[in-house]
N, C-alpha and C. Protein backbone atom coordinates (compact mmCIF):
# COMPACT_ATOMS: atom_id res chain seq x y z
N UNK A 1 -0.75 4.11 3.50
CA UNK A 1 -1.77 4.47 4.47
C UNK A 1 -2.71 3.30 4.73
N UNK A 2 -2.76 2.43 3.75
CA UNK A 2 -4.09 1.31 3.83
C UNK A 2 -3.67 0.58 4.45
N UNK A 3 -1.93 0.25 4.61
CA UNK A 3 -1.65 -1.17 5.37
C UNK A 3 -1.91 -0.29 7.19
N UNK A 4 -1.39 0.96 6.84
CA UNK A 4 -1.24 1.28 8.45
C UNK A 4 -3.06 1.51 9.00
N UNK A 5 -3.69 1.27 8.08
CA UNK A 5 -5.00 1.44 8.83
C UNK A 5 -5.97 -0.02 8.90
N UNK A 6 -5.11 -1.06 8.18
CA UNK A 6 -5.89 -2.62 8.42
C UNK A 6 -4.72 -3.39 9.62
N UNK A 7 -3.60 -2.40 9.62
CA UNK A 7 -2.66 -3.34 10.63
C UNK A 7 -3.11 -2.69 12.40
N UNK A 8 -4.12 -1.78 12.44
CA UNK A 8 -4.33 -1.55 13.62
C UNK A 8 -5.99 -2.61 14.21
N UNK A 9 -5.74 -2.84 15.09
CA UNK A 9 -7.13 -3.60 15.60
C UNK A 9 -8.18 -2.65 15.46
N UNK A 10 -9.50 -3.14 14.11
CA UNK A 10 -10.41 -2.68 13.95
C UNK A 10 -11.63 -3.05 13.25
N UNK A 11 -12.56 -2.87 12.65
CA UNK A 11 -13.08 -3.77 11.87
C UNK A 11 -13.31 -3.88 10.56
N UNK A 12 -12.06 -2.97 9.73
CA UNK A 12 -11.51 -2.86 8.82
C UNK A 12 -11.20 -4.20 8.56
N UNK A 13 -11.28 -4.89 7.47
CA UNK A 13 -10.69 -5.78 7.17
C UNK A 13 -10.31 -6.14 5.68
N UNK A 14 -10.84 -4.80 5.06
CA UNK A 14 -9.93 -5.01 3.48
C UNK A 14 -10.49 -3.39 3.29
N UNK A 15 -9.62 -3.33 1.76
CA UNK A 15 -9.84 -1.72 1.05
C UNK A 15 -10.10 -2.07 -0.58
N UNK A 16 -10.54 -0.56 -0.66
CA UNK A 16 -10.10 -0.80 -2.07
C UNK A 16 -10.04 0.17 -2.86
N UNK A 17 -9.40 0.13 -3.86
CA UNK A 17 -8.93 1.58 -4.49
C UNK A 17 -9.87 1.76 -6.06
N UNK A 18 -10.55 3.23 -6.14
CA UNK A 18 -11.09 3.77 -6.89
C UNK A 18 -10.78 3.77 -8.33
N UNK A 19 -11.01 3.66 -9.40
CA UNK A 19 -10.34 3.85 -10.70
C UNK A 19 -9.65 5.31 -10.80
N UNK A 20 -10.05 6.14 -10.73
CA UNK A 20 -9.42 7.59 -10.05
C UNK A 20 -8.70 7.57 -9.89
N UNK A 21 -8.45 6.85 -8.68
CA UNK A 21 -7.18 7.04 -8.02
C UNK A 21 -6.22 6.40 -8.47
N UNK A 22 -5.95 5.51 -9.06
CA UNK A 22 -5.27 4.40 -9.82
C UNK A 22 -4.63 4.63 -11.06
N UNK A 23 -5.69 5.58 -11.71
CA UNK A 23 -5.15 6.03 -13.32
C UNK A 23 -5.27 7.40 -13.35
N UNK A 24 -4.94 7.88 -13.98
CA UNK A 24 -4.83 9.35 -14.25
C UNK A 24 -5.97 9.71 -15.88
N UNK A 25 -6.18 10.91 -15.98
CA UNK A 25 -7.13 10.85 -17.56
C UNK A 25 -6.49 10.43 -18.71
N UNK A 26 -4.96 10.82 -18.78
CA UNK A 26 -4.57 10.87 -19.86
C UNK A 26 -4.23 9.47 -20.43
N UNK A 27 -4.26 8.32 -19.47
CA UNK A 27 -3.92 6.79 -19.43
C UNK A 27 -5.65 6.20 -18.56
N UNK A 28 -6.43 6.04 -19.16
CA UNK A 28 -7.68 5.80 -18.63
C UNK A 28 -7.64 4.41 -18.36
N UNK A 29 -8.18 3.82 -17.34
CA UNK A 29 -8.10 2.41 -17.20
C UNK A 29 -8.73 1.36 -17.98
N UNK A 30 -8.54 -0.06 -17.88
CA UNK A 30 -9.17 -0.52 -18.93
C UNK A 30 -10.80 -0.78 -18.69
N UNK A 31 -11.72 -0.88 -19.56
CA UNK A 31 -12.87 -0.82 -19.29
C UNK A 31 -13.53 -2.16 -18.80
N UNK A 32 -12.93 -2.96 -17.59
CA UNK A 32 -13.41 -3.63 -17.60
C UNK A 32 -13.82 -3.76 -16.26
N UNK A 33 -14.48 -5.12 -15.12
CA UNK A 33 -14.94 -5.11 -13.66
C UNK A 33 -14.35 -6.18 -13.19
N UNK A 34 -13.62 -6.32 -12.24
CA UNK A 34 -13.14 -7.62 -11.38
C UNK A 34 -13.84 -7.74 -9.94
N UNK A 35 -14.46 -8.20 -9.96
CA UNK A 35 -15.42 -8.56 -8.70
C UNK A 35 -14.99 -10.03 -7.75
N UNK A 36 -14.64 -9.68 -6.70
CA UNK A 36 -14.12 -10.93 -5.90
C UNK A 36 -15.38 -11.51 -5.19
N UNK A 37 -15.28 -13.31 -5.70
CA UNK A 37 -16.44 -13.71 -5.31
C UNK A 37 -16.14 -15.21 -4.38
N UNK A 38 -14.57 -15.14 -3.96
CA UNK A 38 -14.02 -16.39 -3.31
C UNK A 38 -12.80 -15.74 -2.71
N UNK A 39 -12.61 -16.04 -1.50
CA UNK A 39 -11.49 -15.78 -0.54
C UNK A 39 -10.59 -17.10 0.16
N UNK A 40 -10.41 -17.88 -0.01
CA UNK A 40 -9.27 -19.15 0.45
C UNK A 40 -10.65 -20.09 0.75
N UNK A 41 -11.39 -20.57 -0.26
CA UNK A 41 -12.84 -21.45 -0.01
C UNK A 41 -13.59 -20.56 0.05
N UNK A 42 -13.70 -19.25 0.61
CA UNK A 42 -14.64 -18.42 1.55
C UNK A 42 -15.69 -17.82 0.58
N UNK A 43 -16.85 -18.22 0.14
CA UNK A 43 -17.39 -17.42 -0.51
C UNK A 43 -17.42 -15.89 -0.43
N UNK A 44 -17.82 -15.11 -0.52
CA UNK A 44 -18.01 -13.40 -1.02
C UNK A 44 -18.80 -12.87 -1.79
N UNK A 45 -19.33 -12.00 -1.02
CA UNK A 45 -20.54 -11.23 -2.18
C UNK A 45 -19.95 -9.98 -2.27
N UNK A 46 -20.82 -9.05 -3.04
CA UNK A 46 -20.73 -7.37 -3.22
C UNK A 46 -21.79 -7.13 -2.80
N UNK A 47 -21.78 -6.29 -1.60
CA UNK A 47 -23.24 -5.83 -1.61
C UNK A 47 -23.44 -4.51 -2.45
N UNK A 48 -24.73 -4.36 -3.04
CA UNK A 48 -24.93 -2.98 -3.49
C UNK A 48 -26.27 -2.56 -3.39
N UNK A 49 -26.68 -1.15 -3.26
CA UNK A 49 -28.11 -0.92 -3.72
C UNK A 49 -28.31 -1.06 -4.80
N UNK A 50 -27.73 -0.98 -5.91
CA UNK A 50 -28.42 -1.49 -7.13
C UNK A 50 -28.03 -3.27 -7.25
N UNK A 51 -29.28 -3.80 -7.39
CA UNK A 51 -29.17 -5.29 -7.47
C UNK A 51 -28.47 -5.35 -8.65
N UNK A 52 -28.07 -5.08 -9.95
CA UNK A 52 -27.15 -5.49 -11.09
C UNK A 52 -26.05 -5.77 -10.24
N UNK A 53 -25.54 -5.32 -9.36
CA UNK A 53 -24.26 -4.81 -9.41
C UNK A 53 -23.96 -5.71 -8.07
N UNK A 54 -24.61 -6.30 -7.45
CA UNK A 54 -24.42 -7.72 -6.49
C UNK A 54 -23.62 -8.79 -7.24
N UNK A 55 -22.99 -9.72 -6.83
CA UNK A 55 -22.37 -10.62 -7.16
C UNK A 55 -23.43 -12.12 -6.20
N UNK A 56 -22.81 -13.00 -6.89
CA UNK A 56 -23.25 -14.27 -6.50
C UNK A 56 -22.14 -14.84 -6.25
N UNK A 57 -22.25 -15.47 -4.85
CA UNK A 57 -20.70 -15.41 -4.16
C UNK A 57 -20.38 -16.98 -4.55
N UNK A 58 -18.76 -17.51 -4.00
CA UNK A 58 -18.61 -18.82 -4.29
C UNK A 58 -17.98 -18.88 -6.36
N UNK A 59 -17.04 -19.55 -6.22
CA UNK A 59 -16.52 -20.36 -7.43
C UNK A 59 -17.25 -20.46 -8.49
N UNK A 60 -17.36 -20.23 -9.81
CA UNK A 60 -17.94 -20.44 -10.95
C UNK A 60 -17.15 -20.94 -11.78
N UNK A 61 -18.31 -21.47 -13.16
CA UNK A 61 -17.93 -22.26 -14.18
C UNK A 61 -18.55 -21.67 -15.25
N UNK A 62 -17.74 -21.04 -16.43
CA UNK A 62 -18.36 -20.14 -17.45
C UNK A 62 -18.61 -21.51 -18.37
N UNK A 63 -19.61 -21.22 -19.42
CA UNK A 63 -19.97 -22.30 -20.23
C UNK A 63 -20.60 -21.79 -21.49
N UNK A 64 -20.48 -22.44 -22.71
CA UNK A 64 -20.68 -21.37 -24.17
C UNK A 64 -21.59 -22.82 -24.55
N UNK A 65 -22.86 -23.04 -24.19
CA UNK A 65 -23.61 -24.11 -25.29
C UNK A 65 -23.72 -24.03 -26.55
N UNK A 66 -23.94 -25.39 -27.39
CA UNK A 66 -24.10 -24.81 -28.97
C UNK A 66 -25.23 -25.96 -29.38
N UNK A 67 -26.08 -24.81 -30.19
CA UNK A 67 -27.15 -26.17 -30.91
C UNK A 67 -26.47 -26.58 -32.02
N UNK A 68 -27.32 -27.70 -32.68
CA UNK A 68 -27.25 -28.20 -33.55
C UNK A 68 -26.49 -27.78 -34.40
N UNK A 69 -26.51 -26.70 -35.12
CA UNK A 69 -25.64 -26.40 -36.32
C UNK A 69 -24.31 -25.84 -36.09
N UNK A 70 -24.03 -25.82 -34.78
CA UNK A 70 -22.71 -25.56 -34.53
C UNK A 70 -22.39 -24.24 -33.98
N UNK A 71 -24.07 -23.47 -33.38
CA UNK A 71 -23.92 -22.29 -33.44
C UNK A 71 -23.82 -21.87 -31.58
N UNK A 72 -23.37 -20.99 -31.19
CA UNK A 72 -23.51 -20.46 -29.81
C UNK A 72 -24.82 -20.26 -29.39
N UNK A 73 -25.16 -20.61 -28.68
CA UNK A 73 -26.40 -20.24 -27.80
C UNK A 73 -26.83 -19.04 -26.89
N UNK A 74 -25.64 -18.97 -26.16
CA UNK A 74 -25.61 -17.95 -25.05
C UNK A 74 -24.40 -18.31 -23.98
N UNK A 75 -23.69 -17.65 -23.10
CA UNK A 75 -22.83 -17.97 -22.07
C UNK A 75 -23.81 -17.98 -21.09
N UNK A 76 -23.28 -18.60 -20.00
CA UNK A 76 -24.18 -18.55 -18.81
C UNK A 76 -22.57 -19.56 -17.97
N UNK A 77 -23.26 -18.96 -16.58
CA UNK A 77 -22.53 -19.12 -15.04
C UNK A 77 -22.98 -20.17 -14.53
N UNK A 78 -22.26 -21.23 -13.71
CA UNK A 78 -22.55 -21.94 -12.57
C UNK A 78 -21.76 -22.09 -11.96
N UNK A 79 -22.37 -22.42 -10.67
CA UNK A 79 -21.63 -22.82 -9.17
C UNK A 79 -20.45 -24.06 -9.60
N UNK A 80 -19.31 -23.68 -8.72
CA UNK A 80 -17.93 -24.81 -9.69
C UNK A 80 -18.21 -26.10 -8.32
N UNK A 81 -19.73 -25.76 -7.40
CA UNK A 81 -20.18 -27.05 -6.75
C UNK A 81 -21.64 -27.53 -7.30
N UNK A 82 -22.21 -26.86 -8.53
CA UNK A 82 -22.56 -27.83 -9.57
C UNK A 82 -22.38 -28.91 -10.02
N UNK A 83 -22.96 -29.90 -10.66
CA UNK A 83 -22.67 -30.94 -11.80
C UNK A 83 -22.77 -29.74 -12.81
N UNK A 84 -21.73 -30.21 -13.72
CA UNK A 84 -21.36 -29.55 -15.19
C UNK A 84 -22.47 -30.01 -15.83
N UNK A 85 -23.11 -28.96 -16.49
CA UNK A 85 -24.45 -29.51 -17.90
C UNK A 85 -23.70 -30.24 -18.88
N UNK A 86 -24.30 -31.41 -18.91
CA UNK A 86 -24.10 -32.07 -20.16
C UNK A 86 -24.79 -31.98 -20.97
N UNK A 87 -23.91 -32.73 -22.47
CA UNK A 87 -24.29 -32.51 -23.54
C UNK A 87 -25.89 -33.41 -23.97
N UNK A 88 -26.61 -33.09 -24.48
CA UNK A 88 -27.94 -33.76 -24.61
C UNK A 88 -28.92 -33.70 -23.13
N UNK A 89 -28.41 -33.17 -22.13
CA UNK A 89 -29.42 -33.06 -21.22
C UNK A 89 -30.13 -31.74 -21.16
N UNK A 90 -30.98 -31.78 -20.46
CA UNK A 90 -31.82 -29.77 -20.74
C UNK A 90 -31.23 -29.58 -19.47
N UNK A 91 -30.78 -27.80 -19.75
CA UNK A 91 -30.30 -26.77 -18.78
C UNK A 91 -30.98 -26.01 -18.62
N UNK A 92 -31.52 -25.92 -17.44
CA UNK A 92 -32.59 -24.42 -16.88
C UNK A 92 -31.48 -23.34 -16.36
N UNK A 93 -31.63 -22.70 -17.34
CA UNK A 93 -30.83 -21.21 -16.64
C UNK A 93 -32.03 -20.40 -16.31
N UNK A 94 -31.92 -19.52 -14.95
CA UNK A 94 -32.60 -18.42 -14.35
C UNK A 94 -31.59 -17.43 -14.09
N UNK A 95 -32.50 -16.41 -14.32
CA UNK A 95 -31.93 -14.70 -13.83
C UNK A 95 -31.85 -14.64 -12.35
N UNK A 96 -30.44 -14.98 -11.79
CA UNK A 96 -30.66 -14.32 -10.43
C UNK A 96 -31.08 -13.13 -9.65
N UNK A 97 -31.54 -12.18 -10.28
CA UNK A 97 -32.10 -11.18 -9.97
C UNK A 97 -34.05 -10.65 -10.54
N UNK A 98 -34.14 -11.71 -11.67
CA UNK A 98 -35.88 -11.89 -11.85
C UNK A 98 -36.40 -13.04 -11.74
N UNK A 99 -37.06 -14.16 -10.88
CA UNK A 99 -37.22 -15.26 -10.59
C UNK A 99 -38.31 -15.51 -11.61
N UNK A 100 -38.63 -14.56 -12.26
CA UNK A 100 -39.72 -14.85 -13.80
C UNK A 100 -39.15 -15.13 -15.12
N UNK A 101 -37.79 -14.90 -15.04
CA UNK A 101 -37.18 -14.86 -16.12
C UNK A 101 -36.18 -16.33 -16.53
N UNK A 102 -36.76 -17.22 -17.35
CA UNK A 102 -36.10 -18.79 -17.33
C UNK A 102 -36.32 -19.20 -18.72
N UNK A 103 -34.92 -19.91 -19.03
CA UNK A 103 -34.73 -20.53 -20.26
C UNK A 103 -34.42 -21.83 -20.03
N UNK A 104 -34.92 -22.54 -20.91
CA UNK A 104 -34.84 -24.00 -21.02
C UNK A 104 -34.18 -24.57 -22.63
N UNK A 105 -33.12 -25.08 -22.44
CA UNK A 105 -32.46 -25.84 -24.24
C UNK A 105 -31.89 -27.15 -23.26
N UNK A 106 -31.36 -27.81 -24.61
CA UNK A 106 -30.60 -29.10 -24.40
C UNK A 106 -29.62 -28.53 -25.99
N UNK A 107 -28.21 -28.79 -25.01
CA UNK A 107 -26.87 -28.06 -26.25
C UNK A 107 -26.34 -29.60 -26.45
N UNK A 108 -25.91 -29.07 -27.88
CA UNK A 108 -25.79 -30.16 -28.85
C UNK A 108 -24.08 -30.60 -28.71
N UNK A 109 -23.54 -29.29 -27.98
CA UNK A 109 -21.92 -28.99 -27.40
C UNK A 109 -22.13 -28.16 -26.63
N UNK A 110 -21.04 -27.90 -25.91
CA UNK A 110 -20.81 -27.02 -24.67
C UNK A 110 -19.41 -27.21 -24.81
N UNK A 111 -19.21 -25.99 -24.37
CA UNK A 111 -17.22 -25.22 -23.81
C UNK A 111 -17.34 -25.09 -22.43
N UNK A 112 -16.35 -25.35 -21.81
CA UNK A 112 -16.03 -24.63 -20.21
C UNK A 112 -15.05 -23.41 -20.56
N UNK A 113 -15.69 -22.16 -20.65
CA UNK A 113 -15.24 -20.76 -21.06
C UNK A 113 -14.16 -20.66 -19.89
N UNK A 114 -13.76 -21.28 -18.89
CA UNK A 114 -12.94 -20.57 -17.83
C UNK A 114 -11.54 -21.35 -17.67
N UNK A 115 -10.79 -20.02 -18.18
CA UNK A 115 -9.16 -20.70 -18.25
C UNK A 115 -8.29 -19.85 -16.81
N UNK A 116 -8.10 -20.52 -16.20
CA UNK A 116 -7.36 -20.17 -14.99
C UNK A 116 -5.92 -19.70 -15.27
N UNK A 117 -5.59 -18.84 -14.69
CA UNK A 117 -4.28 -18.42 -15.22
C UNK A 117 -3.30 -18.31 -13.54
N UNK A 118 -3.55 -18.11 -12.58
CA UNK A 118 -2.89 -18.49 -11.17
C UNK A 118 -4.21 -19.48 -10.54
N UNK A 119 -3.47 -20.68 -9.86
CA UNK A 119 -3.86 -21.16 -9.09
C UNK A 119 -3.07 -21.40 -7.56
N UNK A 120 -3.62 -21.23 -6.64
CA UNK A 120 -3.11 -20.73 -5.28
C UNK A 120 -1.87 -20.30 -5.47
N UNK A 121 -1.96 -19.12 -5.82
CA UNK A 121 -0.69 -18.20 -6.68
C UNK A 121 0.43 -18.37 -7.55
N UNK A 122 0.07 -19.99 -8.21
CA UNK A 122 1.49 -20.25 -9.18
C UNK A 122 0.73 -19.90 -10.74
N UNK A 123 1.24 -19.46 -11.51
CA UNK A 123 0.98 -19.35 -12.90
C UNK A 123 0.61 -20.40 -13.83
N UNK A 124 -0.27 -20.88 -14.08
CA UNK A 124 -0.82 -22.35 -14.62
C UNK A 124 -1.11 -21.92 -16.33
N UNK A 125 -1.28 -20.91 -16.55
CA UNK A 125 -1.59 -20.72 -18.24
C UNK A 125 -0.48 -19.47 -18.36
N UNK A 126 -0.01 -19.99 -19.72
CA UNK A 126 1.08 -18.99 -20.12
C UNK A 126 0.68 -17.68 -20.52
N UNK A 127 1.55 -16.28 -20.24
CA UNK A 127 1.29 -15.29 -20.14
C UNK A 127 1.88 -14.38 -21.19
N UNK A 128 2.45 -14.97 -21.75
CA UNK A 128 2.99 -14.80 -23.30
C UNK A 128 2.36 -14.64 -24.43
């Protein structure tokens, strides 16, 4: 039904299917959220009335800082048209949704948390 109602001229231009509808109770889906925030370059948001639940559109870069003793700091997001935080410089992370809310460190290490597994649809990390 979804292709025969985006293949007619309208201003439909995508769908999407409910957890409901997808799983049944007795096989519950997994508990997790996939939020599309890039379309072929194209950034993308979610709109919602509840601001949690907005996305920040455009490519990201997950990142795990660590102080001194080797310990995690916190994860935090950036734009993948960022400069990457380096190590020994200070990172201002802000709450995109409270413009009062800001942390300031300099990590002693940092991880790039984001392992790609398709890139423009070929399989780049093994699935095994």
């Amino acid at each position: 039904r979804g292709r025969h109602v985006l293949s007619r001229e309208s201003e439909v231009t995508g769908y999407g299917v409910g957890t409901n509808l997808v799983t049944c109770k007795r096989q519950p889906a997994l508990g997790g959220v996939y939020k599309l925030t890039e379309i072929q370059g194209e950034p993308r948001i979610k709109v919602s009335q509840e601001i949690v639940k907005m996305t920040i559109p455009g490519k990201k870069n997950a990142w795990r800082p660590f102080n001194e003793l080797g310990k995690p700091f916190c994860d935090f997001l950036s734009s993948a048209a960022e400069k990457d935080p380096e190590v020994g410089e200070k990172v201002i992370l802000r709450d995109p949704h409270n413009k009062d809310v800001r942390i300031e460190f300099v990590p002693s290490s940092m991880r790039n948390l984001l392992k790609p597994v398709f890139v423009r649809g070929a399989v780049v990390w093994p699935l095994v």
